[in-house]
Protein backbone atom coordinates (compact mmCIF):
# COMPACT_ATOMS: atom_id res chain seq x y z
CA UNK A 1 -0.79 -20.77 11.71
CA UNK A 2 -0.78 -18.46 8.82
CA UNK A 3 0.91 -14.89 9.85
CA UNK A 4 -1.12 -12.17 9.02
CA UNK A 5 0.13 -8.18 8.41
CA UNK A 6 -1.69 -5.15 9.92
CA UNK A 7 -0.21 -1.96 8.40
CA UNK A 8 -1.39 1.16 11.13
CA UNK A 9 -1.49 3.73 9.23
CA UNK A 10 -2.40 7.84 10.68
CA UNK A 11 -4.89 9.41 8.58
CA UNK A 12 -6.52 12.86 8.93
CA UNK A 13 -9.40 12.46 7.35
CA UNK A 14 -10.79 9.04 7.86
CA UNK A 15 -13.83 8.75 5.74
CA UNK A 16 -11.66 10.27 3.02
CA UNK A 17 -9.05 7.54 3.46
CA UNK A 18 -11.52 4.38 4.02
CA UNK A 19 -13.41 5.70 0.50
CA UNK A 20 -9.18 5.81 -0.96
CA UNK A 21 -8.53 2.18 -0.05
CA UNK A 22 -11.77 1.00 -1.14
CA UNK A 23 -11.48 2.40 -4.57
CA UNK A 24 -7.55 0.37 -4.82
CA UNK A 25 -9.59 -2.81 -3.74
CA UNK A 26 -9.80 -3.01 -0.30
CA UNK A 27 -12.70 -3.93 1.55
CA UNK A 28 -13.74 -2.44 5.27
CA UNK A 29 -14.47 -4.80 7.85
CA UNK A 30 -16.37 -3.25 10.12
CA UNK A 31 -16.33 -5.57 12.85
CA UNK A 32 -12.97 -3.83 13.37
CA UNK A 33 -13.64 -0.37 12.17
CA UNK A 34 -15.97 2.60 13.90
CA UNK A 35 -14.93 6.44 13.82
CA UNK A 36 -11.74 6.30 14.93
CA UNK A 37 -10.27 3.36 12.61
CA UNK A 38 -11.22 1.77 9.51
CA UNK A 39 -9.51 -1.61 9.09
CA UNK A 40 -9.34 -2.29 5.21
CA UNK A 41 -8.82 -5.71 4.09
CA UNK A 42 -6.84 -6.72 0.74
CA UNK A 43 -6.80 -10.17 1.06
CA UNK A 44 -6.81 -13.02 4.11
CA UNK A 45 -3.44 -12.18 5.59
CA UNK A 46 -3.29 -8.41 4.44
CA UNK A 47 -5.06 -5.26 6.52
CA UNK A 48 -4.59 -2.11 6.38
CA UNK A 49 -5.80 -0.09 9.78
CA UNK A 50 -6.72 3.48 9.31
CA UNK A 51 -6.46 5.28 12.31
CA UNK A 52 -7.72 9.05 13.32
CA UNK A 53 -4.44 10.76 15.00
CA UNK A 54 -5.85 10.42 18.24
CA UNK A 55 -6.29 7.12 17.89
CA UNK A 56 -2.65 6.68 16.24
CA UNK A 57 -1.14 8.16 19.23
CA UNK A 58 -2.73 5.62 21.42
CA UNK A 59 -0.16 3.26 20.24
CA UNK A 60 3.10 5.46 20.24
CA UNK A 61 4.96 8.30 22.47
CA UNK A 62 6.15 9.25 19.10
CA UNK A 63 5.51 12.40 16.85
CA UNK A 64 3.09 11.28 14.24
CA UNK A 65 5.22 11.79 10.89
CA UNK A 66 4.24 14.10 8.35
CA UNK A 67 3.86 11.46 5.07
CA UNK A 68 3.79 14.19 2.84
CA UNK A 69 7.51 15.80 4.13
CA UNK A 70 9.29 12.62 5.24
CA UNK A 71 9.83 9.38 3.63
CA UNK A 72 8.27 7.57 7.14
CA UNK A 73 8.19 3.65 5.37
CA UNK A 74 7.30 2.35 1.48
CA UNK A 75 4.87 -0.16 2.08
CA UNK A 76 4.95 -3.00 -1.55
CA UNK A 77 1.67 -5.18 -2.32
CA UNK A 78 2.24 -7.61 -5.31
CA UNK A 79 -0.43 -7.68 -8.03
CA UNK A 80 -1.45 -10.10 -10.42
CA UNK A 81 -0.11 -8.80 -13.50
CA UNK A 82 1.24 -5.55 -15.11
CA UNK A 83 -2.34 -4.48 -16.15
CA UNK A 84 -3.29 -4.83 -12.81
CA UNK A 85 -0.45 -2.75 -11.43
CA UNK A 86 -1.90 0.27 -13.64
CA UNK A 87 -5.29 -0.47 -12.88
CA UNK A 88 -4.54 -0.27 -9.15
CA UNK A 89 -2.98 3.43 -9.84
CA UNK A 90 -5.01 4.81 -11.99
CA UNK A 91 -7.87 4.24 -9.56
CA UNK A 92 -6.33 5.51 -6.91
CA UNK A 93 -5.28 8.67 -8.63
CA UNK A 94 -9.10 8.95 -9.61
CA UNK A 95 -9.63 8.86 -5.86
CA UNK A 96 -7.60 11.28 -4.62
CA UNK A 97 -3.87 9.71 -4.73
CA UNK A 98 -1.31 10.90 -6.21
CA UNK A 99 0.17 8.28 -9.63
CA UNK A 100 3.80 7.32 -9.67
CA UNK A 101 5.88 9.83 -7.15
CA UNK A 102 8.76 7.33 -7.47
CA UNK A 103 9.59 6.30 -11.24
CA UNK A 104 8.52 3.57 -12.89
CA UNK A 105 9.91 0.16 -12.66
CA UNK A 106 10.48 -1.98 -15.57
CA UNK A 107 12.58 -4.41 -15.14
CA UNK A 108 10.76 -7.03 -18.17
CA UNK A 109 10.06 -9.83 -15.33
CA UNK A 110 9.14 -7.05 -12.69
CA UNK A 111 7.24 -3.88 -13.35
CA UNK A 112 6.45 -1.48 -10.39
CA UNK A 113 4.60 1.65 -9.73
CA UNK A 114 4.06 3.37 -6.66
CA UNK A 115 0.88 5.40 -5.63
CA UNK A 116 0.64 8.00 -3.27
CA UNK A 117 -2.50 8.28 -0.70
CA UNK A 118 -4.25 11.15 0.46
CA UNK A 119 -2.12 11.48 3.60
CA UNK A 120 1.19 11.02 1.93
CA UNK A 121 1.74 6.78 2.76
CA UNK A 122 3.74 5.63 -0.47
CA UNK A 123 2.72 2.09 -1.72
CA UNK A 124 4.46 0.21 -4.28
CA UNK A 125 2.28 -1.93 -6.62
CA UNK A 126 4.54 -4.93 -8.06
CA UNK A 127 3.68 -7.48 -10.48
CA UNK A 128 6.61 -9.88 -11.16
CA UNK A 129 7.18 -13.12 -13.04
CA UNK A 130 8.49 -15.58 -10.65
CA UNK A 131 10.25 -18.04 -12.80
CA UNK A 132 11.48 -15.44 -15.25
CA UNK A 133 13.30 -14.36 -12.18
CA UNK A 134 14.51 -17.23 -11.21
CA UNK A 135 15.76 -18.18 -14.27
CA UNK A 136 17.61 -14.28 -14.58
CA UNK A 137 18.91 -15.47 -11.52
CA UNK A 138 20.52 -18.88 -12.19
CA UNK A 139 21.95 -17.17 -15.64
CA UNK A 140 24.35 -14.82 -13.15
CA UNK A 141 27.21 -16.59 -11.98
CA UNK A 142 29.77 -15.48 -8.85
CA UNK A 143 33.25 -14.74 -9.41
């Protein structure tokens, strides 16, 4: 069986949020979604679930982190090509996110940005060429 990833993610505004991932690409199922979550759906085997804070703290004893202040987890979704990496932040800063609070990654074979959401969640949008890494890699040699 294919594993699949659900990212649960506290959001204080949840309209505000869903309207943010659907403008990056996600869609909202909402056989899983009503006003207390909004699970947003990037591919087969990658969700996103937007949760209200009350709903967030039905999962965890724990104080919901501030995103904004504290560095809580950076969460990395590949993309198909370095275009696409831009394309991904640029719409999100139209909608409310916040473009590149990390610098830039350009690495020739990799290229990274990282886009801020409305809450503070950092995601880093990576488009990398596979074989060109590889082959980087098999150049290096161990001492």
């Amino acid at each position: 069986m294919t594993k699949l990833i659900f990212v649960n993610l506290p959001v204080a505004d949840l309209a505000r949020a869903t309207a943010f991932y659907q403008a990056i690409g996600a869609t909202r199922n909402p056989q899983f979604s009503d006003d207390t979550a909004s699970c947003m759906v990037f591919s087969d085997t990658i969700h996103v679930m937007l949760l209200t804070h009350d709903k967030f703290r039905q999962f965890t004893p724990k104080k919901i982190a501030d995103a904004k202040a504290a560095s809580e987890v950076l969460i990395c979704i590949s993309a198909d090509s370095r275009s696409a990496v831009d394309d991904v932040v640029a719409k999100g800063a139209r909608a409310g996110g916040t473009a590149d609070p990390a610098p830039k990654q350009d690495f020739g074979f990799m290229y990274g940005r990282s886009l801020e959401d409305p809450d503070g969640h950092i995601w880093e949008v990576m488009w990398m060429d596979v074989d060109a890494a590889r082959n980087a890699q098999a150049g290096q040699t161990t001492a």
